[in-house]
C-alpha atoms as a PDB file:
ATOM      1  CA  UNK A   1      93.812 131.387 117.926  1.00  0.00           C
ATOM      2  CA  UNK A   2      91.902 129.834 120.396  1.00  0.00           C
ATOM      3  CA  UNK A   3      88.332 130.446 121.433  1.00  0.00           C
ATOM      4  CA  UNK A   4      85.713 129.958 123.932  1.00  0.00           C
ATOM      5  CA  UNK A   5      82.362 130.471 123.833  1.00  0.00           C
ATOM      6  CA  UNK A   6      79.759 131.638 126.332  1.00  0.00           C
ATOM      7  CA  UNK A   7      76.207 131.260 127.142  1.00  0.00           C
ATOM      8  CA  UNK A   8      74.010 134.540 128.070  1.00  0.00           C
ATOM      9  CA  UNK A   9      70.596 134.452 128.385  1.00  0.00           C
ATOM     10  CA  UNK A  10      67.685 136.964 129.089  1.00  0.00           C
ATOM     11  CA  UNK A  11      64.971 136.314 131.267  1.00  0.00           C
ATOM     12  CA  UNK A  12      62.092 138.555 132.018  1.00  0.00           C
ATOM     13  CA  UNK A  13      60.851 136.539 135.533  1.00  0.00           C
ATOM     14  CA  UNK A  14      57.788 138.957 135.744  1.00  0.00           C
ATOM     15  CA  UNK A  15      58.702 139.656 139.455  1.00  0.00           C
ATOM     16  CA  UNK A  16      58.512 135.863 140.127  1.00  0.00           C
ATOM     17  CA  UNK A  17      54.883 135.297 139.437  1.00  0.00           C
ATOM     18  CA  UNK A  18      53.302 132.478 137.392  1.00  0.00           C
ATOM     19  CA  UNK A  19      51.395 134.094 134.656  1.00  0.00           C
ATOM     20  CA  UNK A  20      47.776 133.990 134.457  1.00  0.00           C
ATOM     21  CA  UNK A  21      48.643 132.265 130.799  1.00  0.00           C
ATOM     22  CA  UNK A  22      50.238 128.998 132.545  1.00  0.00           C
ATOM     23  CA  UNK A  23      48.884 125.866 133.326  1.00  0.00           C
ATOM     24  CA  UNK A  24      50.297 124.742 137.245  1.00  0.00           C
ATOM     25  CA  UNK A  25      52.714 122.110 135.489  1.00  0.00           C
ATOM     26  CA  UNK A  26      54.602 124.947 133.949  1.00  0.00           C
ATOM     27  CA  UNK A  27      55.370 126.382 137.633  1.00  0.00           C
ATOM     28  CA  UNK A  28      58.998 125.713 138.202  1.00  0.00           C
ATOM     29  CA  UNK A  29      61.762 127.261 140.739  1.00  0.00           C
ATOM     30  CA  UNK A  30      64.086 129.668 139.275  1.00  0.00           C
ATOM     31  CA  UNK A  31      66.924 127.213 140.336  1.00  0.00           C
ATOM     32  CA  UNK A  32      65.023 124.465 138.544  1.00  0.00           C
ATOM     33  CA  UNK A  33      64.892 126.160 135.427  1.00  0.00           C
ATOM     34  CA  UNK A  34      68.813 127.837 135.442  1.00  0.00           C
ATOM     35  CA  UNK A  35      70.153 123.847 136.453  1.00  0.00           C
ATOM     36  CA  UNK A  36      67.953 122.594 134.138  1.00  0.00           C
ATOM     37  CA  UNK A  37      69.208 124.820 131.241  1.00  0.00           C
ATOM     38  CA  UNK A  38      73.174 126.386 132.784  1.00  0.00           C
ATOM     39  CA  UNK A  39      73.725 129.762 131.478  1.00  0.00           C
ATOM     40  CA  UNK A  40      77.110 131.608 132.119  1.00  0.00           C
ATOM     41  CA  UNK A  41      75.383 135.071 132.598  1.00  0.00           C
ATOM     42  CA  UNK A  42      71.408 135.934 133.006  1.00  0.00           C
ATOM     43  CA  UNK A  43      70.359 139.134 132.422  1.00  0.00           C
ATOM     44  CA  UNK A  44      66.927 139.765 134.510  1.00  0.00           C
ATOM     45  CA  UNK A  45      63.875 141.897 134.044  1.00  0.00           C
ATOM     46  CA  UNK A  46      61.490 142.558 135.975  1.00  0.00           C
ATOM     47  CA  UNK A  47      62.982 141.843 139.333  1.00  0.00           C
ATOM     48  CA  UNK A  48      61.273 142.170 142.801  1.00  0.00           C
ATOM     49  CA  UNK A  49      63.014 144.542 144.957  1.00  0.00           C
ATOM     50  CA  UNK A  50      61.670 145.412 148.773  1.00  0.00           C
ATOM     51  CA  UNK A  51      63.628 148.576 150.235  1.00  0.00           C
ATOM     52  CA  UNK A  52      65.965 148.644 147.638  1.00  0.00           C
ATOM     53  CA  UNK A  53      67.020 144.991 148.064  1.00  0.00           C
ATOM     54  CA  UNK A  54      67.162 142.586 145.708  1.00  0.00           C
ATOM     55  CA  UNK A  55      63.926 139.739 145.906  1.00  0.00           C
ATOM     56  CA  UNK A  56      66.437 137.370 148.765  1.00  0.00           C
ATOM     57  CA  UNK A  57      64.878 134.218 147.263  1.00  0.00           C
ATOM     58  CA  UNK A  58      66.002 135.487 143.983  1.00  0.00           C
ATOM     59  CA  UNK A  59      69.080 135.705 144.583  1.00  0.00           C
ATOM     60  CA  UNK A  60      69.838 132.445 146.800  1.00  0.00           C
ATOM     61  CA  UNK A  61      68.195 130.278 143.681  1.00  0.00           C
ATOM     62  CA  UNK A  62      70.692 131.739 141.186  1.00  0.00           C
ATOM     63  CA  UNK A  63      73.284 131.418 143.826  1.00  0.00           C
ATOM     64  CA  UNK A  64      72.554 128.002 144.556  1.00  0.00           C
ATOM     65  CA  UNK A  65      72.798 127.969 140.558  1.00  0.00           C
ATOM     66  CA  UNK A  66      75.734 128.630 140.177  1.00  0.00           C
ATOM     67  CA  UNK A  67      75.304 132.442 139.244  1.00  0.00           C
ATOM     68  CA  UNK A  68      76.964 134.200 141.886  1.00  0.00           C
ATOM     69  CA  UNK A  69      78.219 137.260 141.188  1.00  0.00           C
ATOM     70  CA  UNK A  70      74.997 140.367 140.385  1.00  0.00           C
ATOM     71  CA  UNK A  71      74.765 143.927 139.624  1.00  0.00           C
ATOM     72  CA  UNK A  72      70.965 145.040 139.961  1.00  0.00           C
ATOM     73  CA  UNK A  73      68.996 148.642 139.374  1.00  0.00           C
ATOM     74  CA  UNK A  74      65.552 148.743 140.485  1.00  0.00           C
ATOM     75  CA  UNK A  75      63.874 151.136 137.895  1.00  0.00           C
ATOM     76  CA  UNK A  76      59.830 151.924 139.192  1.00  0.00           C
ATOM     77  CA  UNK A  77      57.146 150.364 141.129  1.00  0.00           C
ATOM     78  CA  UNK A  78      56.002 147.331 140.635  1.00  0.00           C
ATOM     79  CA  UNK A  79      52.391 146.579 138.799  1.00  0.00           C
ATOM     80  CA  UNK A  80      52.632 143.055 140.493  1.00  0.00           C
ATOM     81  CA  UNK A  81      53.407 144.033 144.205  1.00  0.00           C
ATOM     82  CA  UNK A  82      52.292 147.529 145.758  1.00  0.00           C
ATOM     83  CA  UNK A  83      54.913 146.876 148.482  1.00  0.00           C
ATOM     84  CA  UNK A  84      57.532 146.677 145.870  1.00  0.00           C
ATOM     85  CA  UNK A  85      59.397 148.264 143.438  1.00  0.00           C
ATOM     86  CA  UNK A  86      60.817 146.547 139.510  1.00  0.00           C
ATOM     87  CA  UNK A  87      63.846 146.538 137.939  1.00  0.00           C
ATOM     88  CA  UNK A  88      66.822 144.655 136.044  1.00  0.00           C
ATOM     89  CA  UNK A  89      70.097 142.579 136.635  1.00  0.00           C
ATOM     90  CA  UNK A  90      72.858 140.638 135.718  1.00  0.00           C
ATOM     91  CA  UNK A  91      73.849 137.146 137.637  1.00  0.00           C
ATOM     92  CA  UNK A  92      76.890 135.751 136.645  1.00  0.00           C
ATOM     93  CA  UNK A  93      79.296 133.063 137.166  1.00  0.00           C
ATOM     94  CA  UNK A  94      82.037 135.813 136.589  1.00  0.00           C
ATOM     95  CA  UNK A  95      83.005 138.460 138.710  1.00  0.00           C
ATOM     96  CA  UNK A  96      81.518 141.954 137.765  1.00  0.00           C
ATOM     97  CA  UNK A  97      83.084 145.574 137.865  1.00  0.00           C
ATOM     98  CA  UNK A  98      82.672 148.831 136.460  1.00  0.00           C
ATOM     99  CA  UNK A  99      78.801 148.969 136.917  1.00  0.00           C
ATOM    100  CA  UNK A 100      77.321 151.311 134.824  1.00  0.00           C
ATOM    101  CA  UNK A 101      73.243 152.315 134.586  1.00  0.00           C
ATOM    102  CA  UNK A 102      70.916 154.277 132.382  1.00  0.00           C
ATOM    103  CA  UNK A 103      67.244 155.574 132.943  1.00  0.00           C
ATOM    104  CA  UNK A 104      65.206 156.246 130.032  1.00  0.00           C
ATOM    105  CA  UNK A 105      63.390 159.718 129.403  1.00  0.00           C
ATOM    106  CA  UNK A 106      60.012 159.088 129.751  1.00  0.00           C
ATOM    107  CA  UNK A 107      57.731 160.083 127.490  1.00  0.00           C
ATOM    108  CA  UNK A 108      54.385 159.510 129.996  1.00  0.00           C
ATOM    109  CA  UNK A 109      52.149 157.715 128.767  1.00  0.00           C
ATOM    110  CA  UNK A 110      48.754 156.734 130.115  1.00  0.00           C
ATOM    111  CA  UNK A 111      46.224 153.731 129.333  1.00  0.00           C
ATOM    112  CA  UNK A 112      43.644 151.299 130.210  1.00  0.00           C
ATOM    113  CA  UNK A 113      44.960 148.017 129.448  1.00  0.00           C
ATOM    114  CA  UNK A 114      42.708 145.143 129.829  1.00  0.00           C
ATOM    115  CA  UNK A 115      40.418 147.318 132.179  1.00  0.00           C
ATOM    116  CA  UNK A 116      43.207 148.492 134.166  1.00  0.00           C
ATOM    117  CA  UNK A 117      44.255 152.136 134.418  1.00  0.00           C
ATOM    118  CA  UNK A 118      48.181 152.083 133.411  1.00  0.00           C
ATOM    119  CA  UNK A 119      50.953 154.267 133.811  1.00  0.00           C
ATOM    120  CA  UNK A 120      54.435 154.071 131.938  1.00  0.00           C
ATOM    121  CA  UNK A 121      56.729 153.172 134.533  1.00  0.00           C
ATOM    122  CA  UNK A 122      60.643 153.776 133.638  1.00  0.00           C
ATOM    123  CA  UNK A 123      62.397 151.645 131.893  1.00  0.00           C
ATOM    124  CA  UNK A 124      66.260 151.227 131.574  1.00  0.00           C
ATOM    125  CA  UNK A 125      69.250 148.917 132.136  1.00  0.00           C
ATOM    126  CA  UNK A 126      72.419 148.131 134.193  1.00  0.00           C
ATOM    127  CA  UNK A 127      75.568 146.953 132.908  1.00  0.00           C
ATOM    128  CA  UNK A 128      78.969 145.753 134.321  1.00  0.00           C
ATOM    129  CA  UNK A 129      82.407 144.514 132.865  1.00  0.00           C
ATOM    130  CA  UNK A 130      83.422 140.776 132.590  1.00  0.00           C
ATOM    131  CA  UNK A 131      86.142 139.567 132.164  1.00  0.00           C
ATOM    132  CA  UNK A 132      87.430 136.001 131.201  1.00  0.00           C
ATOM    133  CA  UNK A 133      91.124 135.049 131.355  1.00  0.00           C
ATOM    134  CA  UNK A 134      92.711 134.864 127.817  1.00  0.00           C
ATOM    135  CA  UNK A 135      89.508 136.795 126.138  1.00  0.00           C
ATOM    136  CA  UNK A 136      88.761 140.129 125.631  1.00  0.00           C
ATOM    137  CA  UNK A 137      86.418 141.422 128.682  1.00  0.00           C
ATOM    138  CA  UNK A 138      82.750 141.844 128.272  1.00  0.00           C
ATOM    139  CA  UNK A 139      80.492 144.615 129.135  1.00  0.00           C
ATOM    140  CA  UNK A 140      76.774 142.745 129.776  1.00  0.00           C
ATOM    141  CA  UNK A 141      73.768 145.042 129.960  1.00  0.00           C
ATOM    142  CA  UNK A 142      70.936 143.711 130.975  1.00  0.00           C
ATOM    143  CA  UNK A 143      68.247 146.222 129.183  1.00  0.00           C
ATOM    144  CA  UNK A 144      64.097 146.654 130.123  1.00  0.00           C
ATOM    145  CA  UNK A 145      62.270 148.942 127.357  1.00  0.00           C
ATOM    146  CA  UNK A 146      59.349 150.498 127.089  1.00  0.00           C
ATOM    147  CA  UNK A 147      55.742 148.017 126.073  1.00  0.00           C
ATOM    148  CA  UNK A 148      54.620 150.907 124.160  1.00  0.00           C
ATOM    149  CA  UNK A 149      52.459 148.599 122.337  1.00  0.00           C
ATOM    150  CA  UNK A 150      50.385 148.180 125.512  1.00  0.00           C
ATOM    151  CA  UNK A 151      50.028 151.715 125.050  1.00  0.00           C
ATOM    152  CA  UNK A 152      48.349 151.514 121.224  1.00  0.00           C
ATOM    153  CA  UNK A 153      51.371 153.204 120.604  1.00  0.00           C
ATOM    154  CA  UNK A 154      53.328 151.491 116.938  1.00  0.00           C
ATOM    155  CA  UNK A 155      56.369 151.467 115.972  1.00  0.00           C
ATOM    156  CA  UNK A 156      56.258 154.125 113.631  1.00  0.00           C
ATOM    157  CA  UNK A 157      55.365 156.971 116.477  1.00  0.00           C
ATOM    158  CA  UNK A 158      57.863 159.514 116.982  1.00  0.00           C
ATOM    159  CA  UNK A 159      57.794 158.693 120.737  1.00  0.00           C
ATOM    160  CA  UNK A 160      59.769 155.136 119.962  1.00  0.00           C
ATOM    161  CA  UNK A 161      62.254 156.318 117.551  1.00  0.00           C
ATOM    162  CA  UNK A 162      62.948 159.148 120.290  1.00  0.00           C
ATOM    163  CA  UNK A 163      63.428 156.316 122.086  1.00  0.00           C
ATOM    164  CA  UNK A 164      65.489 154.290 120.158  1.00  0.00           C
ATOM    165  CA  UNK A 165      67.380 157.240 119.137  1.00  0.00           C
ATOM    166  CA  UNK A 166      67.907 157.716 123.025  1.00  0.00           C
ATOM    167  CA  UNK A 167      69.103 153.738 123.534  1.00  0.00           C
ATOM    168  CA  UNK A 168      71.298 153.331 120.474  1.00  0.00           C
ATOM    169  CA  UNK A 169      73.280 156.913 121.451  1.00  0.00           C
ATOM    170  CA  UNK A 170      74.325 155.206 125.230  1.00  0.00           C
ATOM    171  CA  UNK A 171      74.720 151.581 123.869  1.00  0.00           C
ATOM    172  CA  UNK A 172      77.139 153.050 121.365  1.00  0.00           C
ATOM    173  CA  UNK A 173      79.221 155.253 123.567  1.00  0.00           C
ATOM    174  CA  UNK A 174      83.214 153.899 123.292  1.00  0.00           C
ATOM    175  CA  UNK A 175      84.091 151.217 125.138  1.00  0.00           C
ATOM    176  CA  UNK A 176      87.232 148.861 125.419  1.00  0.00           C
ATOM    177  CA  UNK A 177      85.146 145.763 125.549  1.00  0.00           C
ATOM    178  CA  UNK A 178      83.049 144.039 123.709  1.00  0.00           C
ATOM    179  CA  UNK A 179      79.445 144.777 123.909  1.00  0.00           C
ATOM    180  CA  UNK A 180      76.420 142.354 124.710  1.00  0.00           C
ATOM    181  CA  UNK A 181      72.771 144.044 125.014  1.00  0.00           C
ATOM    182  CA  UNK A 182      70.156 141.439 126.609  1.00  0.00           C
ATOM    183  CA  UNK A 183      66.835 141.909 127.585  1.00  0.00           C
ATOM    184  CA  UNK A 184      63.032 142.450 127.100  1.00  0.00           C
ATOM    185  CA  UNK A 185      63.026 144.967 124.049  1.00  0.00           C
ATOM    186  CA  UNK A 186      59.612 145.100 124.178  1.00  0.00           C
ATOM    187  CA  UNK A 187      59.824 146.179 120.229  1.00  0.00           C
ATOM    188  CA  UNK A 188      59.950 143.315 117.350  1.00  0.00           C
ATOM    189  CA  UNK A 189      61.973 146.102 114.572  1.00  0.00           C
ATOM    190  CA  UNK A 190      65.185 145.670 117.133  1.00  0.00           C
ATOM    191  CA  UNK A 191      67.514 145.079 114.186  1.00  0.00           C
ATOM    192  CA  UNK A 192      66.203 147.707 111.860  1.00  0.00           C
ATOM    193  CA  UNK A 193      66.156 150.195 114.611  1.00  0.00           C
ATOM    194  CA  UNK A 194      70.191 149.069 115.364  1.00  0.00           C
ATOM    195  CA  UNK A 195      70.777 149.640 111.681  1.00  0.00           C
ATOM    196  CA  UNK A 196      69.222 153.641 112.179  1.00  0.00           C
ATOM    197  CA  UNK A 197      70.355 154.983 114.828  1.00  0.00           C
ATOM    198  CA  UNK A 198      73.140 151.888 115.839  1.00  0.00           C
ATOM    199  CA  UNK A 199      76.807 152.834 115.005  1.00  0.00           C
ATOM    200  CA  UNK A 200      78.515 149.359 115.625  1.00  0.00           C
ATOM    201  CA  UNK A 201      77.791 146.003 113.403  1.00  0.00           C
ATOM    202  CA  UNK A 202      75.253 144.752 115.608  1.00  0.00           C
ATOM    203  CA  UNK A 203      75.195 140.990 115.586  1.00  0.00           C
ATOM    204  CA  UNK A 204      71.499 139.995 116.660  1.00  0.00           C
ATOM    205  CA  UNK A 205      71.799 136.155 118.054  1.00  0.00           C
ATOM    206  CA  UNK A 206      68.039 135.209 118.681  1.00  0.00           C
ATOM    207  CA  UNK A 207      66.419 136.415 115.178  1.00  0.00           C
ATOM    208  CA  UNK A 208      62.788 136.376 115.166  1.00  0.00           C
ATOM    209  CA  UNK A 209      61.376 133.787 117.382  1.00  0.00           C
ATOM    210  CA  UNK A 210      58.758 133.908 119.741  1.00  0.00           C
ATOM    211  CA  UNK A 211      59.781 134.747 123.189  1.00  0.00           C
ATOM    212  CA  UNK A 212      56.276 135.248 124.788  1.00  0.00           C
ATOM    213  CA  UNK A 213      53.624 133.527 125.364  1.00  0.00           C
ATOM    214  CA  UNK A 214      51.500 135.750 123.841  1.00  0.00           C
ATOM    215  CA  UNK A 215      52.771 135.499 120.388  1.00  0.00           C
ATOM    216  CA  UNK A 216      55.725 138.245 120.331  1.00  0.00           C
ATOM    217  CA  UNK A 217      59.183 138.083 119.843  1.00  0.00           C
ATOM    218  CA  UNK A 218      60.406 140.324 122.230  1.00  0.00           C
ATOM    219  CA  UNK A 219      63.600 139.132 123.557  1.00  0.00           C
ATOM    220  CA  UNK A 220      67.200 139.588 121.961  1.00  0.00           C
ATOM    221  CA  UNK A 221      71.022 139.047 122.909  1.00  0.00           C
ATOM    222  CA  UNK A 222      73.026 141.476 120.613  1.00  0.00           C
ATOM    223  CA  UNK A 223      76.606 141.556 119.950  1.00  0.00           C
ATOM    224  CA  UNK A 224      78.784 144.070 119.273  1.00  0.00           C
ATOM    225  CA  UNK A 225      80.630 142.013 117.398  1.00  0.00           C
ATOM    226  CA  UNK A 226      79.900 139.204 115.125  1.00  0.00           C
ATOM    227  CA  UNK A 227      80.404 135.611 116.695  1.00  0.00           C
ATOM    228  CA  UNK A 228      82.314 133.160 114.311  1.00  0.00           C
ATOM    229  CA  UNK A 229      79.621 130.668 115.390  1.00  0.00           C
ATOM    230  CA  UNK A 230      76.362 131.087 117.518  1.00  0.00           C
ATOM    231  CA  UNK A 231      73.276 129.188 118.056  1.00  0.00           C
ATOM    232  CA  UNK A 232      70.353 130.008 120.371  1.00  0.00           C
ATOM    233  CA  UNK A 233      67.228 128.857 121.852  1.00  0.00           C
ATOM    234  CA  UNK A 234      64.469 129.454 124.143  1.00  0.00           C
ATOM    235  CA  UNK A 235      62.412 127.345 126.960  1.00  0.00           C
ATOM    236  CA  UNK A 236      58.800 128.264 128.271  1.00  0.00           C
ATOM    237  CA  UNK A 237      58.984 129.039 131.813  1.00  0.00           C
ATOM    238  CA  UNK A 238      56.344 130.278 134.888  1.00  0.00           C
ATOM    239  CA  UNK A 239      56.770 133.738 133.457  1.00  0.00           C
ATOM    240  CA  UNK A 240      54.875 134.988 130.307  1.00  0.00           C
ATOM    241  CA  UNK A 241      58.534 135.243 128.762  1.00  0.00           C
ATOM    242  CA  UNK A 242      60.998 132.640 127.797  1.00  0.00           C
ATOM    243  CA  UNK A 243      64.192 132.130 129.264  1.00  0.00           C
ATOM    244  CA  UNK A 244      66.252 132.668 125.768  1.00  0.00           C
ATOM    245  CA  UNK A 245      69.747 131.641 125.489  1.00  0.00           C
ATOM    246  CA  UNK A 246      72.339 132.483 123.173  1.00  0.00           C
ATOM    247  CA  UNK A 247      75.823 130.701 123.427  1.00  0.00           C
ATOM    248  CA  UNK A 248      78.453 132.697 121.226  1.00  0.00           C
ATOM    249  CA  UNK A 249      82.027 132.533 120.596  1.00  0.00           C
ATOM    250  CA  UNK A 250      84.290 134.891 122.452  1.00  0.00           C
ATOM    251  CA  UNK A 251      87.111 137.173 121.187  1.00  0.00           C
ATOM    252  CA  UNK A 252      90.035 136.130 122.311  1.00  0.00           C
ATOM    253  CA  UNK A 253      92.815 138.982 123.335  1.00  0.00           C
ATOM    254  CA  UNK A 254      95.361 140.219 120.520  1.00  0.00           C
ATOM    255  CA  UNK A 255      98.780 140.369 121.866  1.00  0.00           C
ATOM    256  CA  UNK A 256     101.411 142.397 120.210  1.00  0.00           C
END
């Protein structure tokens, strides 16, 4: 049979900003970055959006990337920009249908982080169908948890596995088409939380590597099925997250 593979990639952008973290040569364009390192679908977190829209200089650097094609859900306000609000999407150099979206319950919590008074803003993600001549279609989602260690809160509290419980439950509802879950996870116990409350084989591409630059390996691209072959890897960007790409081998259609 013949296959194909594709790259996806997660990208928390942190609404644009260079992080405090960053020294100025690790300032780059978000077109920079994408040509630099081509993806066939980005999954985004923390996006800008003003009135509902979509950050416009966003969108024309992935455009002018190649990535052309975007499903978005803005999910709170923003902690970077009062004027604005946060949320996730999906670019892609495929067309994208049957958009789907899902807003976490919200357990709210309340902190001060780093002498800051924070609030838990929602968290959730948007999804949409892909589909690639010859293969069987895709359904992306392009996922933003909750940083409830920000919070002091482990990963042992009730309040994540109600969570999890929560995430695994919609991520596992049937579907016709393969399944890929991309984003900031904000938990490192992805896998063993899949394995408790997940139904499918969930294929986990990144593993365990660093995805921050403060230490944590936050990021993951999981499969709902597993890839004959997949590798993966991650490049230090303006944001405190990596860009982390996985490319994986597609599943090509069965016909009877």
């Amino acid at each position: 049979m013949r296959r194909a593979s594709v790259r996806i990639a997660t990208w928390n952008i942190l609404g644009r900003r260079v992080a405090k973290t960053k020294m100025p040569a690790d300032d780059g364009s978000v077109h920079t970055i994408i040509a630099r390192h081509p993806v066939d679908i980005l999954c985004l977190q923390e996006v800008h959006f003003h009135n509902g829209t979509p950050d416009v200089q966003l969108v024309r650097e992935l455009a002018s990337a190649g990535l052309t094609h975007f499903t978005w859900l803005s999910l709170s306000e923003s902690h970077l920009d009062s004027s604005a609000s946060l949320g996730v999407g999906i670019a892609s150099r495929y067309p994208l249908s049957g958009r789907q979206e899902h807003v976490l319950s919200n357990p709210g919590l309340r902190a001060i982080v780093r002498g800051e008074h924070w609030v838990l803003h929602d968290k959730g993600m948007v999804g949409g169908v892909i589909q690639i001549p010859r293969f069987r279609p895709l359904r992306v989602c392009s996922l933003h948890l909750f940083p409830f260690h920000e919070f002091g809160v482990g990963e042992d509290d009730d309040r994540v596995d109600k969570m999890w419980a929560e995430f695994w439950k919609y991520a596992d509802a049937p579907d016709d088409a393969e399944l890929v879950l991309a984003g900031d996870f904000n938990q490192e116990r992805k896998e063993s939380a899949a394995k408790r409350w997940g139904t499918r084989p969930w294929s986990f591409c990144l593993g365990h590597p660093v995805t921050t630059s403060f230490g944590l390996a936050l990021d993951e691209i999981a499969t709902s099925w597993s890839p004959p072959s997949a590798r993966s890897w991650s490049v230090p960007t303006f944001s405190d997250h990596h860009l982390a790409i996985a490319e994986v081998d597609l599943s090509p259609l069965r016909i009877s």
